[in-house]
N, C-alpha and C. Protein backbone atom coordinates (compact mmCIF):
# COMPACT_ATOMS: atom_id res chain seq x y z
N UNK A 1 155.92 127.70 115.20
CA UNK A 1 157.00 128.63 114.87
C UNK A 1 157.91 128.05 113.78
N UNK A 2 158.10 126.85 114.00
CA UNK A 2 159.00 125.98 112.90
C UNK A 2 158.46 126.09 111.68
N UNK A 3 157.03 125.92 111.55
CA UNK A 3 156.59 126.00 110.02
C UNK A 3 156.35 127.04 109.42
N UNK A 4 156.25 128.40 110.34
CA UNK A 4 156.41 129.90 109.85
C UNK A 4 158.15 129.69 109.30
N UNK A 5 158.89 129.70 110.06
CA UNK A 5 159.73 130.08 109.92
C UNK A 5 160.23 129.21 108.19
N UNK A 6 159.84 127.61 107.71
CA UNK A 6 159.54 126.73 106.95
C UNK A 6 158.68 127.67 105.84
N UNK A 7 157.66 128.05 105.72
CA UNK A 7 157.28 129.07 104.35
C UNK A 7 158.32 130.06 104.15
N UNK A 8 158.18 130.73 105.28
CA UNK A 8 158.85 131.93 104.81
C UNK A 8 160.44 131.94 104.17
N UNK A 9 161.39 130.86 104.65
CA UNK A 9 162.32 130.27 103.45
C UNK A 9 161.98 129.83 102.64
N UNK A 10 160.53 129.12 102.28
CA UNK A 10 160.52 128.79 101.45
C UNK A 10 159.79 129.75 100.08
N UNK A 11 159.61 130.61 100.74
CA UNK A 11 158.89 132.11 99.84
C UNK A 11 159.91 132.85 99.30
N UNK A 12 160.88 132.96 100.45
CA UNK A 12 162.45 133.82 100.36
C UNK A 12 162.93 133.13 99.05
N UNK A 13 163.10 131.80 98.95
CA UNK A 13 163.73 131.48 98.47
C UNK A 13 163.55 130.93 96.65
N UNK A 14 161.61 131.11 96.76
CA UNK A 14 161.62 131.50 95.37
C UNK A 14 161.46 132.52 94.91
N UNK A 15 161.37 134.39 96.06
CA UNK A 15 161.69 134.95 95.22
C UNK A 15 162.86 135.10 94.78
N UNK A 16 163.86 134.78 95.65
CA UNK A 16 165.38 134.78 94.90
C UNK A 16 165.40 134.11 93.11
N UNK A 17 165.07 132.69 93.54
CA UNK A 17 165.06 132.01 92.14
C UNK A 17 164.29 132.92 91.02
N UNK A 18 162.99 133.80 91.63
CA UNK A 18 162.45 134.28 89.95
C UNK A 18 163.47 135.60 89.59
N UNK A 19 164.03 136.22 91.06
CA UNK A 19 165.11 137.27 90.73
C UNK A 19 165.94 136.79 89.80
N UNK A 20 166.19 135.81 90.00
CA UNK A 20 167.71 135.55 89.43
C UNK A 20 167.39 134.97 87.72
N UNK A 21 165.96 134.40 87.44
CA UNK A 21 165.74 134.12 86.19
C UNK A 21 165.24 135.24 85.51
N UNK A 22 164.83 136.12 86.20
CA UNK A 22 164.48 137.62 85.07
C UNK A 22 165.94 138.41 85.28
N UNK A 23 166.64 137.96 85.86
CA UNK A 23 168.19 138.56 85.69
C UNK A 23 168.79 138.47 84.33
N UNK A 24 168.95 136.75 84.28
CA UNK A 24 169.16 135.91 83.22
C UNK A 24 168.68 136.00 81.79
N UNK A 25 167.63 136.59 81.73
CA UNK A 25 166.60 136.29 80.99
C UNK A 25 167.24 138.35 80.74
N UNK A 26 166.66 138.81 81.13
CA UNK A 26 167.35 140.18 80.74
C UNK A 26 168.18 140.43 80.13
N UNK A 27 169.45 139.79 80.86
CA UNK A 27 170.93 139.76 80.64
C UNK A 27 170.79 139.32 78.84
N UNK A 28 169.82 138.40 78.47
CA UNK A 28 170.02 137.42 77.30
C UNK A 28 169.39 138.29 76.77
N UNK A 29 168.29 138.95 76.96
CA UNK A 29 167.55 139.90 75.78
C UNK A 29 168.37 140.95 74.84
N UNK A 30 169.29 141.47 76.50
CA UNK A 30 170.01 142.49 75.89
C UNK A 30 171.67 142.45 75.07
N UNK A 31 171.79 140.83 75.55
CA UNK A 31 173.04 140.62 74.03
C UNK A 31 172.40 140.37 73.03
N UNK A 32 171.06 139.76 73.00
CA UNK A 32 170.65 139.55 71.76
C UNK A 32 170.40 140.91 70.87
N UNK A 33 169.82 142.15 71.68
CA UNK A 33 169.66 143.13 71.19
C UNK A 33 170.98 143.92 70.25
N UNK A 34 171.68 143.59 71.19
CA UNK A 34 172.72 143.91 70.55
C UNK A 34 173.36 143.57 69.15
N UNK A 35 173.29 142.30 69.68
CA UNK A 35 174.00 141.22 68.13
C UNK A 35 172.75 141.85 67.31
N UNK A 36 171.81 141.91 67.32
CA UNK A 36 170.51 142.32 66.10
C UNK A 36 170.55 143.42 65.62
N UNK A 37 171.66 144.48 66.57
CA UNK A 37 171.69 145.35 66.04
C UNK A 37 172.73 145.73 65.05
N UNK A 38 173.88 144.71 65.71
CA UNK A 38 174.94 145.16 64.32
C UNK A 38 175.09 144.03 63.48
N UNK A 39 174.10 143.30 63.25
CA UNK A 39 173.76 142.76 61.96
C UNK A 39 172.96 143.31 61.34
N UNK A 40 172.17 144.33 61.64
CA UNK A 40 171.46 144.87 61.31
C UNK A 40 172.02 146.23 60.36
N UNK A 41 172.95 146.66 60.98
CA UNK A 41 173.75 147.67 60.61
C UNK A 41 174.88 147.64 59.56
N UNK A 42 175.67 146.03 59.51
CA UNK A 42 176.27 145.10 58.52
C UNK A 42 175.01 145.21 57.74
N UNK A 43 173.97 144.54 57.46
CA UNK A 43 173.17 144.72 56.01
C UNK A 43 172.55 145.60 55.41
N UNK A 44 172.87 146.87 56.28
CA UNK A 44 172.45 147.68 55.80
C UNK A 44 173.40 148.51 54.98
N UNK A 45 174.95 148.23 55.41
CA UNK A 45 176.12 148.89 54.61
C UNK A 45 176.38 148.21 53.98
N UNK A 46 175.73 146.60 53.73
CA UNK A 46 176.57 145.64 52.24
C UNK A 46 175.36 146.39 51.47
N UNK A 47 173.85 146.32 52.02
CA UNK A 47 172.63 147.28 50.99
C UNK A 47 173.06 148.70 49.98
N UNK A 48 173.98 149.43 51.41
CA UNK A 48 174.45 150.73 50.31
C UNK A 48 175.61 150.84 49.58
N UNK A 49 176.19 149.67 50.05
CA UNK A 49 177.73 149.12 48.96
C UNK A 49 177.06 148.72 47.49
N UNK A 50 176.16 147.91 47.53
CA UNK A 50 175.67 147.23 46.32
C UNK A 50 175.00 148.74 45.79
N UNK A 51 174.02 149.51 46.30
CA UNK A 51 173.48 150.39 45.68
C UNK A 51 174.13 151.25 44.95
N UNK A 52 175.33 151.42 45.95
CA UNK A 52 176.14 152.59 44.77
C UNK A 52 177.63 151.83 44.16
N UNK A 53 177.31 150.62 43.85
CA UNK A 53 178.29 149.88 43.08
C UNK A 53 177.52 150.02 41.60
N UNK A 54 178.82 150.35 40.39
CA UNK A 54 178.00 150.07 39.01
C UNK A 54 177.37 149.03 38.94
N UNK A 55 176.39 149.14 38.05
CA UNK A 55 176.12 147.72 37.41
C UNK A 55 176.86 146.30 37.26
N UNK A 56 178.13 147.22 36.68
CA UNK A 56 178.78 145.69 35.77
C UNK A 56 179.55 145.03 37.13
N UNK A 57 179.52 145.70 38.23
CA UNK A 57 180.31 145.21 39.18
C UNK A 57 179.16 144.43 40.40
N UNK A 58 177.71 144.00 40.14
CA UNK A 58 176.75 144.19 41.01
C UNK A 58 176.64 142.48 40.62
């Protein structure tokens, strides 16, 4: 009974750990997504600043 009870914390307790690293790991995808996106969005408005700037000012 002791060593049932011995896996099964010890099963419990790495699915917690992979919960908690695809938490992590999520959590990080989706600031990164973010930040990628408004840098993304910054080079795209210095792109149409320069495009419709004259020449002599480029």
């Amino acid at each position: 009974m002791n060593t049932l009870m011995l896996v099964c914390a010890s099963a419990a307790s790495l699915a917690l750990g992979v919960l908690a690293a695809y938490g992590v790991c999520w959590l990080a995808f989706t600031i990164f997504r973010v930040h990628s996106q408004s840098v993304a969005a910054a080079r795209v408005a210095k792109v149409n600043l320069n495009a419709e700037a004259p020449a002599s000012q480029v």
